[in-house]
PDB file of N, CA and C in Angstrom:
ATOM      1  N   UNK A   1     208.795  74.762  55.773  1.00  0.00           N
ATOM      2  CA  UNK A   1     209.720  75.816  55.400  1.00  0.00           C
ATOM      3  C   UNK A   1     209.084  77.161  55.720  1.00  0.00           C
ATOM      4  N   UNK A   2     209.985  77.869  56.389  1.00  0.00           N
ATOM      5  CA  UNK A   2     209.718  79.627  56.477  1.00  0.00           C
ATOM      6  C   UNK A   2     210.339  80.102  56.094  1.00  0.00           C
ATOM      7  N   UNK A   3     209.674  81.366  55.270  1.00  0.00           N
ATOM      8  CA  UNK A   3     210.841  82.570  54.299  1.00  0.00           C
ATOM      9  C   UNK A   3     211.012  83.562  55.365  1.00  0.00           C
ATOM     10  N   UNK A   4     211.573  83.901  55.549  1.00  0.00           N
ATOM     11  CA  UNK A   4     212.731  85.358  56.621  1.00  0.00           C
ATOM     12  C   UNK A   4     212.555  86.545  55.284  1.00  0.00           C
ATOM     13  N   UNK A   5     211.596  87.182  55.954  1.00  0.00           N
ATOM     14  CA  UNK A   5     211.149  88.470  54.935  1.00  0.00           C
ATOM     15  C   UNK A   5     211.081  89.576  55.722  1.00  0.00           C
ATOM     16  N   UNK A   6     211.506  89.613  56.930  1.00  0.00           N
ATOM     17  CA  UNK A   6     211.375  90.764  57.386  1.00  0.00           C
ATOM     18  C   UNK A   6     212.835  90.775  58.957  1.00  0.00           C
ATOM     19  N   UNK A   7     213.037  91.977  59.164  1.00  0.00           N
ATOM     20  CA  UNK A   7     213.880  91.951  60.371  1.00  0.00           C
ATOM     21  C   UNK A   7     213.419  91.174  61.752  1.00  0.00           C
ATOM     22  N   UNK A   8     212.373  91.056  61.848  1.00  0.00           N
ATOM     23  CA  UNK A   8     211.633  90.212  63.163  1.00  0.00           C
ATOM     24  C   UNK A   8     212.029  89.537  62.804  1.00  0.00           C
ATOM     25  N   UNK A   9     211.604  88.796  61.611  1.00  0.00           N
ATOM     26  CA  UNK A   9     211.923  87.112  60.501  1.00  0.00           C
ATOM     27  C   UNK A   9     213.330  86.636  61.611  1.00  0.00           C
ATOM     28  N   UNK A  10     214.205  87.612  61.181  1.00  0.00           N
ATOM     29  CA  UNK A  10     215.648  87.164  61.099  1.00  0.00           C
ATOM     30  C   UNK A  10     215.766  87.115  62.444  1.00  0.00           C
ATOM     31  N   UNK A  11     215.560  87.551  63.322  1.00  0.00           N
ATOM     32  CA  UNK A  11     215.793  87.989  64.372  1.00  0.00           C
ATOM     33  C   UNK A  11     214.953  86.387  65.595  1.00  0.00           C
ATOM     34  N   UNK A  12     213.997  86.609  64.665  1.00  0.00           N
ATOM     35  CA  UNK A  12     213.626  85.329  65.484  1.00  0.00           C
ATOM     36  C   UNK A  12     214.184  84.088  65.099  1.00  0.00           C
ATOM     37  N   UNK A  13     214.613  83.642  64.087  1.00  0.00           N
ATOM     38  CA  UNK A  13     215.624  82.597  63.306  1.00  0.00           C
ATOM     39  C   UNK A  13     216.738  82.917  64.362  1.00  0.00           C
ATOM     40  N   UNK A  14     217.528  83.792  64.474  1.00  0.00           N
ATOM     41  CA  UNK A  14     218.747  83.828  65.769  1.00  0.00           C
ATOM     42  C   UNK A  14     218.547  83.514  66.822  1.00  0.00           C
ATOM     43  N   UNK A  15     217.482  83.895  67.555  1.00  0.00           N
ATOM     44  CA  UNK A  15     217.281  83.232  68.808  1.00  0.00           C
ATOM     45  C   UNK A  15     217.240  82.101  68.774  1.00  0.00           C
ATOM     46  N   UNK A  16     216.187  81.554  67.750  1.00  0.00           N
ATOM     47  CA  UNK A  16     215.935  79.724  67.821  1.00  0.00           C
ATOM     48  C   UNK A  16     217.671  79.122  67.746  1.00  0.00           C
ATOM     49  N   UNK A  17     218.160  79.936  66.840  1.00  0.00           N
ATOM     50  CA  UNK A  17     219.646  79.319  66.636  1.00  0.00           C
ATOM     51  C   UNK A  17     220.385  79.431  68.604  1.00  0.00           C
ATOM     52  N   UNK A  18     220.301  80.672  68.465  1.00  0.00           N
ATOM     53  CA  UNK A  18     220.301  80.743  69.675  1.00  0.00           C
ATOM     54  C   UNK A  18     220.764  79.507  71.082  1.00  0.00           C
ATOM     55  N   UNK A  19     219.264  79.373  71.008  1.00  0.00           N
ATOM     56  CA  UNK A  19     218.912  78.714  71.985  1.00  0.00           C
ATOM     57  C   UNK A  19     218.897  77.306  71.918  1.00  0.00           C
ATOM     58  N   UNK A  20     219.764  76.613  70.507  1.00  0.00           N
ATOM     59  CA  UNK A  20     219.684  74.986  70.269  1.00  0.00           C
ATOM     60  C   UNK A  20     221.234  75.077  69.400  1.00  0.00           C
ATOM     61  N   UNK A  21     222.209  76.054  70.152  1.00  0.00           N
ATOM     62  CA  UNK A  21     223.606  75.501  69.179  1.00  0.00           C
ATOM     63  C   UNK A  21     224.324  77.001  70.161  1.00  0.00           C
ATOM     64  N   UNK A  22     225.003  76.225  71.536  1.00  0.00           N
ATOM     65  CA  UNK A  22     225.815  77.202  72.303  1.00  0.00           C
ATOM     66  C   UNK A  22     227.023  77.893  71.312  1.00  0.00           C
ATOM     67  N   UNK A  23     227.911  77.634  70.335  1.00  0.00           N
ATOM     68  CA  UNK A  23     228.348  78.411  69.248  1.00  0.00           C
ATOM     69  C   UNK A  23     227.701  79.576  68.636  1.00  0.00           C
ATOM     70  N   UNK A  24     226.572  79.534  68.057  1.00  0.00           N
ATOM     71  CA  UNK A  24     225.550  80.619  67.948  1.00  0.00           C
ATOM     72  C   UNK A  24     225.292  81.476  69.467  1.00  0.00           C
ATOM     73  N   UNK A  25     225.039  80.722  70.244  1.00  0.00           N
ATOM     74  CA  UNK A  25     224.969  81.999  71.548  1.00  0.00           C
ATOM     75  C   UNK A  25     225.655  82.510  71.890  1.00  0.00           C
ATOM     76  N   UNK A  26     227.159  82.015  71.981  1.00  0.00           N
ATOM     77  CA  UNK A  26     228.169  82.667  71.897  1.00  0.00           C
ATOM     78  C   UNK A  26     228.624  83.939  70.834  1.00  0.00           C
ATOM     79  N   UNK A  27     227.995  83.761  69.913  1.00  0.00           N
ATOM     80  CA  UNK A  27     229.087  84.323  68.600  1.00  0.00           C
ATOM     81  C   UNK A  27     227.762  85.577  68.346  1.00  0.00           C
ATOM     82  N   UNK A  28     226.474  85.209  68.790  1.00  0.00           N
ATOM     83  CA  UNK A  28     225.142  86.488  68.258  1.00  0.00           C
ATOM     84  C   UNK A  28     225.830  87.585  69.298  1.00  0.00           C
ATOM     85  N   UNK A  29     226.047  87.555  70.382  1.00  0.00           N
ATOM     86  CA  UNK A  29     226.140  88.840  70.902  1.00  0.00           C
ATOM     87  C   UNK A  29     227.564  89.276  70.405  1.00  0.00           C
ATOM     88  N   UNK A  30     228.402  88.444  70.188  1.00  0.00           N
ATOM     89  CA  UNK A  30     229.819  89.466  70.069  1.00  0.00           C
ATOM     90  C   UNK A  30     229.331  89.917  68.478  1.00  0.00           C
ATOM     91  N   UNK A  31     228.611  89.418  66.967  1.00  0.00           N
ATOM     92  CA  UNK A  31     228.847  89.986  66.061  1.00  0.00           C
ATOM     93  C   UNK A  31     227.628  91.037  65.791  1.00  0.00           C
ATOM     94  N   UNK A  32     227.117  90.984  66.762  1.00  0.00           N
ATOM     95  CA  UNK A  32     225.453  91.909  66.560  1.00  0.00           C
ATOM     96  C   UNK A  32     224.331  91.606  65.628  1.00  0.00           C
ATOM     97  N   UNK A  33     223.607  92.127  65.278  1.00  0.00           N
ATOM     98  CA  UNK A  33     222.327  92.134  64.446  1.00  0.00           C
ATOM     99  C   UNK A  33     222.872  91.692  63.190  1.00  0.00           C
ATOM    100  N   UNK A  34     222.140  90.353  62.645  1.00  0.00           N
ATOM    101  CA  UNK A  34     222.611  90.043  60.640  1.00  0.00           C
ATOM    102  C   UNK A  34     221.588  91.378  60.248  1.00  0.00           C
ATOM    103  N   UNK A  35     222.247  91.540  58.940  1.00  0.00           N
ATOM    104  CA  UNK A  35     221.920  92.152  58.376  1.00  0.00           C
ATOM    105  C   UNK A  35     220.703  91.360  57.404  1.00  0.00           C
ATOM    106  N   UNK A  36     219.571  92.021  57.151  1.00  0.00           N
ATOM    107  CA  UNK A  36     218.564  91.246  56.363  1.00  0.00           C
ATOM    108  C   UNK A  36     218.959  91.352  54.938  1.00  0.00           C
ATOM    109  N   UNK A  37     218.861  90.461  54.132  1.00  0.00           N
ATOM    110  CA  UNK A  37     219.713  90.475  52.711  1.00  0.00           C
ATOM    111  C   UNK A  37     218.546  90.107  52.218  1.00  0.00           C
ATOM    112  N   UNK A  38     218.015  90.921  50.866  1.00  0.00           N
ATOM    113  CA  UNK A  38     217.026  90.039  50.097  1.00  0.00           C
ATOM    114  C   UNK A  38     217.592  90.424  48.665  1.00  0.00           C
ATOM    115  N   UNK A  39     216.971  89.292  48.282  1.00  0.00           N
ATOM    116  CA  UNK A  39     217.869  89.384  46.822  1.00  0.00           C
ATOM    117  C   UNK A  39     215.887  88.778  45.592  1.00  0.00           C
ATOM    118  N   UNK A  40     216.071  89.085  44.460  1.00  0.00           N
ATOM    119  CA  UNK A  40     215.159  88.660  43.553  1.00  0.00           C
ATOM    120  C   UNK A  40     215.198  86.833  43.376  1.00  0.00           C
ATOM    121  N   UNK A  41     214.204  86.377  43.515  1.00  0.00           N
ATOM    122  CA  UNK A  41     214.399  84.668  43.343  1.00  0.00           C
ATOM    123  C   UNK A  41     214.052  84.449  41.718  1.00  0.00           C
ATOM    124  N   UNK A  42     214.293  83.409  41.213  1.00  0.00           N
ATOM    125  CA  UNK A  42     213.838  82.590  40.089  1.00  0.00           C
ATOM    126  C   UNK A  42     215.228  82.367  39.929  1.00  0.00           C
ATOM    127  N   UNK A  43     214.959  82.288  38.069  1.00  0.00           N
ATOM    128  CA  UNK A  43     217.040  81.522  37.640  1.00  0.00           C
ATOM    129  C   UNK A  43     217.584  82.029  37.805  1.00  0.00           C
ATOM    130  N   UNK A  44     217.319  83.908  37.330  1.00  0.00           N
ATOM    131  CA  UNK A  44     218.568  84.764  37.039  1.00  0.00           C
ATOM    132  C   UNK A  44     219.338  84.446  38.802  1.00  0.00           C
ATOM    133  N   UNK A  45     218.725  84.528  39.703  1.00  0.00           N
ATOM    134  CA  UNK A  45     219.042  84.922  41.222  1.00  0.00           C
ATOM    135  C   UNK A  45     220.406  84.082  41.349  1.00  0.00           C
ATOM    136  N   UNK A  46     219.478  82.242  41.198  1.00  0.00           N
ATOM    137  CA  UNK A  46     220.267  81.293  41.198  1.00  0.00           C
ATOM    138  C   UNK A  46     221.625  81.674  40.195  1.00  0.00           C
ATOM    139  N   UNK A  47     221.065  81.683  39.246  1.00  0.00           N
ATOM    140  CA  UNK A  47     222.467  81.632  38.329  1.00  0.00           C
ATOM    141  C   UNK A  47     223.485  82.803  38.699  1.00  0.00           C
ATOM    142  N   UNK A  48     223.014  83.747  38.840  1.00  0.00           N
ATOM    143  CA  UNK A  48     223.921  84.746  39.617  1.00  0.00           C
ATOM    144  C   UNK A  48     224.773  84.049  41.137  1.00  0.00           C
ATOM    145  N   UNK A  49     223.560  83.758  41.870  1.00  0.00           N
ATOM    146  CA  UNK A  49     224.776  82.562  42.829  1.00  0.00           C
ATOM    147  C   UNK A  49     225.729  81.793  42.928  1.00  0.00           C
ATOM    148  N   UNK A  50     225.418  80.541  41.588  1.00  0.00           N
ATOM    149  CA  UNK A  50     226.627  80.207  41.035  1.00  0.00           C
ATOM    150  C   UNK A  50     228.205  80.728  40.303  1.00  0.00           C
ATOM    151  N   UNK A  51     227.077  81.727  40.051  1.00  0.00           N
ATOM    152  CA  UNK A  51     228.327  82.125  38.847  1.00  0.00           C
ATOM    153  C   UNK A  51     229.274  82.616  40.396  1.00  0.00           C
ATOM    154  N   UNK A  52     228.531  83.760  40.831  1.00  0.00           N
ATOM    155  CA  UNK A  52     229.605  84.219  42.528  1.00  0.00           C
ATOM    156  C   UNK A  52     230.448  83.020  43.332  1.00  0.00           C
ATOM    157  N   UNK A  53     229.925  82.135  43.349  1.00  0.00           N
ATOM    158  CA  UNK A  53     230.311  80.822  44.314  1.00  0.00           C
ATOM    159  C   UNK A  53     231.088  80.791  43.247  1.00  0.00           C
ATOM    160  N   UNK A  54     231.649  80.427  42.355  1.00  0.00           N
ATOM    161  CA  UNK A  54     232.525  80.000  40.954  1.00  0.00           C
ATOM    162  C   UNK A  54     233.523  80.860  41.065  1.00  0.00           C
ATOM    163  N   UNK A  55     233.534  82.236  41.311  1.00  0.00           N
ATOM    164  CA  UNK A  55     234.393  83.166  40.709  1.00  0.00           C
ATOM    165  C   UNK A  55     235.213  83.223  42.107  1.00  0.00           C
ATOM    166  N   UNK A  56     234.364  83.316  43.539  1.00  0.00           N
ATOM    167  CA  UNK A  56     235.053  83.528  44.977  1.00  0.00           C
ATOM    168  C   UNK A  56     235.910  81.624  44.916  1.00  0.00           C
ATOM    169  N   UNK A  57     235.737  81.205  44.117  1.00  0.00           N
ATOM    170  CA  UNK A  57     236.531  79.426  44.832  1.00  0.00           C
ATOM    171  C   UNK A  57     237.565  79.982  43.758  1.00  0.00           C
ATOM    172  N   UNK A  58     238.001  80.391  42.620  1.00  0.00           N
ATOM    173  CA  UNK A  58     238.409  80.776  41.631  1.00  0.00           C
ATOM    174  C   UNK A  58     239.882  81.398  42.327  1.00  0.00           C
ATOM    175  N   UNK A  59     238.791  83.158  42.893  1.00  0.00           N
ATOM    176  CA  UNK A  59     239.861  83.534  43.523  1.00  0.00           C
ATOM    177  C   UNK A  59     240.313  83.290  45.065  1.00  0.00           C
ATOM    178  N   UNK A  60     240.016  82.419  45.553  1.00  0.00           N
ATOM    179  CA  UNK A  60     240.386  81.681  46.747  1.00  0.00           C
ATOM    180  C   UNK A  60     241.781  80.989  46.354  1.00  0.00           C
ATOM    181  N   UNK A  61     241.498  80.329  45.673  1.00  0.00           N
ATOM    182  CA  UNK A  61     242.662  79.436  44.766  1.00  0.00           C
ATOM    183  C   UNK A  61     243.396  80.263  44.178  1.00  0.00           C
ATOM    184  N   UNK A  62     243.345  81.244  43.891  1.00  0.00           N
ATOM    185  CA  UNK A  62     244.752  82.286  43.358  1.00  0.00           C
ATOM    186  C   UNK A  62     245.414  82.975  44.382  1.00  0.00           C
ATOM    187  N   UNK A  63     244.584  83.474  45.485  1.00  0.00           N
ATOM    188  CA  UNK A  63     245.107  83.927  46.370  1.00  0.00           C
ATOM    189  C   UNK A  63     246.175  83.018  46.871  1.00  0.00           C
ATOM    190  N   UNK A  64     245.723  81.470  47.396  1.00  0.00           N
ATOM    191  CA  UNK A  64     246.453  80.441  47.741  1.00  0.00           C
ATOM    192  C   UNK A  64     247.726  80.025  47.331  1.00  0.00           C
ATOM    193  N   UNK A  65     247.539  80.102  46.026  1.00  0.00           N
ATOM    194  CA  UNK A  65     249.086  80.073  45.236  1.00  0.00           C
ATOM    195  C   UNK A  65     249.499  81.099  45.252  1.00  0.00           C
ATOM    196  N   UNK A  66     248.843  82.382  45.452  1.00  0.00           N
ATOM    197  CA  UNK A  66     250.389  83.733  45.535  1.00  0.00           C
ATOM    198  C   UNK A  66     250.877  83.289  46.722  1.00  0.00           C
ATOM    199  N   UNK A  67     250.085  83.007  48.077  1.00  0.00           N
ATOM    200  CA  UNK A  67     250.561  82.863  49.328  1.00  0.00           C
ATOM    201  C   UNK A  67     251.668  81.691  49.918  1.00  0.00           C
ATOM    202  N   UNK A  68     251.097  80.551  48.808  1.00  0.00           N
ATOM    203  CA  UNK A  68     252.478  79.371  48.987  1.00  0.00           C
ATOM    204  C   UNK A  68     253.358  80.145  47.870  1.00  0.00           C
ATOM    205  N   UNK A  69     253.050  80.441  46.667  1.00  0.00           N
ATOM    206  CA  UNK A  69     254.212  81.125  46.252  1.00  0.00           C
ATOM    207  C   UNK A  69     255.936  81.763  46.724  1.00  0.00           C
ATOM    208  N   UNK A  70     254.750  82.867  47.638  1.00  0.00           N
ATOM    209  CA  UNK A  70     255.722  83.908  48.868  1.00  0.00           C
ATOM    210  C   UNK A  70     256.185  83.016  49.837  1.00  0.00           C
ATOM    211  N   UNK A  71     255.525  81.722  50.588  1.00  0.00           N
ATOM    212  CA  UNK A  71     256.372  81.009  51.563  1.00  0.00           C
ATOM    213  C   UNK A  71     255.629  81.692  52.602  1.00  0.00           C
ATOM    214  N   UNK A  72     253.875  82.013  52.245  1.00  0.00           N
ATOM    215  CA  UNK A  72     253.131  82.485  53.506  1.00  0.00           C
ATOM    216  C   UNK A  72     251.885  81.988  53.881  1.00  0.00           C
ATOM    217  N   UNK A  73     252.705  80.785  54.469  1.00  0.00           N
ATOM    218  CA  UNK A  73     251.401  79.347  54.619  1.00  0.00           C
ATOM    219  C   UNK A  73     251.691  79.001  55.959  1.00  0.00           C
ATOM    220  N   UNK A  74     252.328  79.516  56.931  1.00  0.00           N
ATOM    221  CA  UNK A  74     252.404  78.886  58.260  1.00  0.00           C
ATOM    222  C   UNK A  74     252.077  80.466  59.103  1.00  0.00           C
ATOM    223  N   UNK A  75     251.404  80.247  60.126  1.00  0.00           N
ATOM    224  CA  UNK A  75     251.653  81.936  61.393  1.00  0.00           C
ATOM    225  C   UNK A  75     253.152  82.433  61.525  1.00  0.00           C
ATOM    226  N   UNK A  76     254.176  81.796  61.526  1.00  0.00           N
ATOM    227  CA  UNK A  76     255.223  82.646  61.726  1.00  0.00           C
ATOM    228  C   UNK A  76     256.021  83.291  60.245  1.00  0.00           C
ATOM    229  N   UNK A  77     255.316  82.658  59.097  1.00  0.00           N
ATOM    230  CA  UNK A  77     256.149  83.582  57.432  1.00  0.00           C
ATOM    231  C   UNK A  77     254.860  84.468  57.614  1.00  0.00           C
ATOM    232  N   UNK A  78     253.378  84.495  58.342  1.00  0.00           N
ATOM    233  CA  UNK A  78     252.859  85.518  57.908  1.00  0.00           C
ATOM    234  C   UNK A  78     253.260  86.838  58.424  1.00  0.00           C
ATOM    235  N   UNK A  79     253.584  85.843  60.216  1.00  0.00           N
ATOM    236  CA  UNK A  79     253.668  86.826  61.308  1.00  0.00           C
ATOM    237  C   UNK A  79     255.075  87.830  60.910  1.00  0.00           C
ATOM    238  N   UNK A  80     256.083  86.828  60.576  1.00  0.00           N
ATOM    239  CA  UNK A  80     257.227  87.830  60.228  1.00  0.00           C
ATOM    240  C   UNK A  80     257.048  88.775  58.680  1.00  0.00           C
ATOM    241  N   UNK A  81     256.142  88.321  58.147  1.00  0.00           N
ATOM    242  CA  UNK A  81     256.164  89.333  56.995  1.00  0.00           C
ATOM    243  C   UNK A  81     255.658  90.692  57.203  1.00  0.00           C
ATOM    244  N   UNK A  82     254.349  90.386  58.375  1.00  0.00           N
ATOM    245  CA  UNK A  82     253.618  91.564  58.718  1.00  0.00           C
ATOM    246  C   UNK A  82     254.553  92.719  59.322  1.00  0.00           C
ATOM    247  N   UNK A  83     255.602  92.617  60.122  1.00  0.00           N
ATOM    248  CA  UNK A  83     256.733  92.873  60.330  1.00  0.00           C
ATOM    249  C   UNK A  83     257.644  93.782  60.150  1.00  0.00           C
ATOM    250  N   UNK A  84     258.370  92.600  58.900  1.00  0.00           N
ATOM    251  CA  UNK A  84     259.092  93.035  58.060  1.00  0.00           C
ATOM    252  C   UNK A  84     258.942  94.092  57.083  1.00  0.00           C
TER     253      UNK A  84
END
């Protein structure tokens, strides 16, 4: 295991991706440089993760039902709503 602690870190993790998954080579130049994210480790970190992963599936699923709600679950009720 290697920790990605620095912008080189990351940067060299993309290439390797890079260069062993043509999807990644494709997709690094059109979205540019990741951004380096560091966050504090131990529980609180974790538990803060969960709780986020919990709350985004939460509102994933509400969004979903306003959207079948409205009758905007196929490209053409979205396309004509955008529209309308």
């Amino acid at each position: 295991m290697r920790l990605i602690e620095t912008e080189a870190d990351l940067a060299e993790g993309c290439a390797h991706l890079a260069s062993v998954c043509p999807v990644w080579a494709e997709a690094l130049p059109r979205i540019g440089p990741l951004p380096l994210r560091r966050r504090a480790d131990g529980f609180a970190a974790i538990l803060d993760a969960i709780v986020s992963q919990q709350i985004s599936v939460a509102a994933a699923a509400a969004i979903m039902e306003r959207l079948q709600s409205a009758g905007l679950t196929d490209e053409r009720s979205i396309a004509a709503a955008a529209t309308g």
